[in-house]
Protein backbone atom coordinates (compact mmCIF):
# COMPACT_ATOMS: atom_id res chain seq x y z
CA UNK A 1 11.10 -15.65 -7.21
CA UNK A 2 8.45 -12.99 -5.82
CA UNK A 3 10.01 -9.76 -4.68
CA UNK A 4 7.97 -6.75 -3.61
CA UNK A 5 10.10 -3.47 -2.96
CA UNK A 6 8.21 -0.61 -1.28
CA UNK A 7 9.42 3.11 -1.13
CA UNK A 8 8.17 6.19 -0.39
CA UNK A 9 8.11 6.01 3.64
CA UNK A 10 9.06 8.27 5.89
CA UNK A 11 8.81 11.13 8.36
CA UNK A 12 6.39 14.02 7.70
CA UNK A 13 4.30 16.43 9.70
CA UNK A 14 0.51 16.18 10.14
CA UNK A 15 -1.16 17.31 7.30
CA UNK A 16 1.36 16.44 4.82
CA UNK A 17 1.76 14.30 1.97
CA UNK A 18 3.86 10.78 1.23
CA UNK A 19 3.92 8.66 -1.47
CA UNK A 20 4.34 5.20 -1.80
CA UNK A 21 5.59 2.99 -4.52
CA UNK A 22 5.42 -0.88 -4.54
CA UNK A 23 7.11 -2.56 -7.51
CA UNK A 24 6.63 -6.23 -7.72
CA UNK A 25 8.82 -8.62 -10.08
CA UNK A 26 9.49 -12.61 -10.78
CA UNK A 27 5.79 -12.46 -11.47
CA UNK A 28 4.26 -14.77 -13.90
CA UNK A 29 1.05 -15.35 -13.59
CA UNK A 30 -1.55 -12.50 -13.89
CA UNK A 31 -2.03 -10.21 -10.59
CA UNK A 32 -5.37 -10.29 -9.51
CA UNK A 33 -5.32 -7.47 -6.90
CA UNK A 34 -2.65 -5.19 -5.09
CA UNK A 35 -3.28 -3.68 -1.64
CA UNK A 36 -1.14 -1.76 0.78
CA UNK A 37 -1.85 -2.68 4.40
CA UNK A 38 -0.73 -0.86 7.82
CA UNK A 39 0.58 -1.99 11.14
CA UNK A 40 0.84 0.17 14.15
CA UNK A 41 2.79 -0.85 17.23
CA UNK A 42 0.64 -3.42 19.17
CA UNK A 43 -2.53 -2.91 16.86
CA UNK A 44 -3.53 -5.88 14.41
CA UNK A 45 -2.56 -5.58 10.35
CA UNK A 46 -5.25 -3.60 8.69
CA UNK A 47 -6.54 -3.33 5.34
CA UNK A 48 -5.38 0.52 3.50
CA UNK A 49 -6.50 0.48 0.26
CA UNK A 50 -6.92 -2.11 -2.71
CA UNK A 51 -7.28 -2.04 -6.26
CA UNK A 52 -8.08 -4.64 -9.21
CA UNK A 53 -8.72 -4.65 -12.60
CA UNK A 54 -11.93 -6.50 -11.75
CA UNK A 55 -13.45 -4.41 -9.08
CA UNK A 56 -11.53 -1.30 -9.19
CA UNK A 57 -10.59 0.22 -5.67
CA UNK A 58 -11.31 -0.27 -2.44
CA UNK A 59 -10.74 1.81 0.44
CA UNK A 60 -10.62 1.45 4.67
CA UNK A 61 -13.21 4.30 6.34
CA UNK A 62 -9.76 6.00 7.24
CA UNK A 63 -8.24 6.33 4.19
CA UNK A 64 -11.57 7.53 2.21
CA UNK A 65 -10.88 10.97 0.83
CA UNK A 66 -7.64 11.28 1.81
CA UNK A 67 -5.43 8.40 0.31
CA UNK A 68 -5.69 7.07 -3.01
CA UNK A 69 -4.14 3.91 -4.70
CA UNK A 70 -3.37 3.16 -8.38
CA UNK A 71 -1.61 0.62 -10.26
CA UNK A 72 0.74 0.75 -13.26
CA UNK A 73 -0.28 -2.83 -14.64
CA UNK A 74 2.08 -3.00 -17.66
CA UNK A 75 4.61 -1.84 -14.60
CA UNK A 76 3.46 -4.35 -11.81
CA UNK A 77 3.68 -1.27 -9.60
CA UNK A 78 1.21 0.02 -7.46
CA UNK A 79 1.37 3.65 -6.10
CA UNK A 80 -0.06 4.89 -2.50
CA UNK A 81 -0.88 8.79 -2.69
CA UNK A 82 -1.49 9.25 1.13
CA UNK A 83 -2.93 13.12 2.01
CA UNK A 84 -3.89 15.37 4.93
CA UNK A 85 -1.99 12.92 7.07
CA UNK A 86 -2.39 12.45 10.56
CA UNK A 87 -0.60 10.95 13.69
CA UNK A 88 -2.98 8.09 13.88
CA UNK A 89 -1.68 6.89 10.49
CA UNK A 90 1.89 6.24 11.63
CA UNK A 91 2.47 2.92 11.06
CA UNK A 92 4.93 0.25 8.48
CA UNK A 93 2.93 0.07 5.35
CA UNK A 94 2.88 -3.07 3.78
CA UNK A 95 2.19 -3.72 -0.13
CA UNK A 96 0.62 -6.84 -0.90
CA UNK A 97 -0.17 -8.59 -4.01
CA UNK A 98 -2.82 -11.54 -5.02
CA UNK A 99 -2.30 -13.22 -8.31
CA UNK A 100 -4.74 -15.23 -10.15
CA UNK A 101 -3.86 -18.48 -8.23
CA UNK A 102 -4.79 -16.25 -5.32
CA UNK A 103 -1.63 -17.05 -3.96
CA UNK A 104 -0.75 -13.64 -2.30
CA UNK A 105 2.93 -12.23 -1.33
CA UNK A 106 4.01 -9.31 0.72
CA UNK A 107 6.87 -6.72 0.81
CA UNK A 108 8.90 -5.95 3.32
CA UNK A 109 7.52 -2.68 4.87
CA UNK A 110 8.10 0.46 4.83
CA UNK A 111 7.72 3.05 7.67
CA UNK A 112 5.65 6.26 7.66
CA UNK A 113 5.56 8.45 10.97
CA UNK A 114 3.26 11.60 11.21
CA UNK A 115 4.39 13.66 14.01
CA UNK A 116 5.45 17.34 14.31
């Protein structure tokens, strides 16, 4: 069985730092891509960041030069280094992986809230 466990959330003041861990496990087949994803209250899930072997990573225009993802392959972990951060990114942060089947999972959230 699939099981993605995020940490790293929390509370932190604008223009601080938080970083995220999600380790996946019960994985089998090959991961094709891991991704963390955000949802504010009453706003639509929205793509973070995202990173594969195949086309390295990927960012949204509000995460460019301040976050940064990585991956620990051998590890199945992937890592969320979120900078400079504001109110606007308060949110639950999802992880999210795609395997080769593209068959994708989630994790079950973990909240960060910017606020002084």
């Amino acid at each position: 069985q699939v099981q993605l466990v995020e940490s790293g959330g929390g509370l932190v003041q604008p223009g601080g730092s938080l970083r995220l861990s999600c380790a996946a496990s019960g994985i089998s087949i090959p991961i094709y891509s891991m991704g963390w994803y955000r949802q504010a209250p009453g706003k639509q899930r929205e793509l973070v960041a995202l990173i594969g072997s195949r086309f390295g990573a990927n960012y949204a225009d509000s995460a460019k030069g301040r976050f940064t993802i990585s991956a620990d392959n051998a590890k199945n972990t992937a890592y969320l280094q979120m900078n400079s951060l504001r109110p606007e990114d308060t949110a639950v942060y999802y992880c999210n992986v795609v395997i080769l089947t593209l068959d994708g999972y989630w994790g079950q959230g973990t909240q960060v809230t910017v606020s002084s």
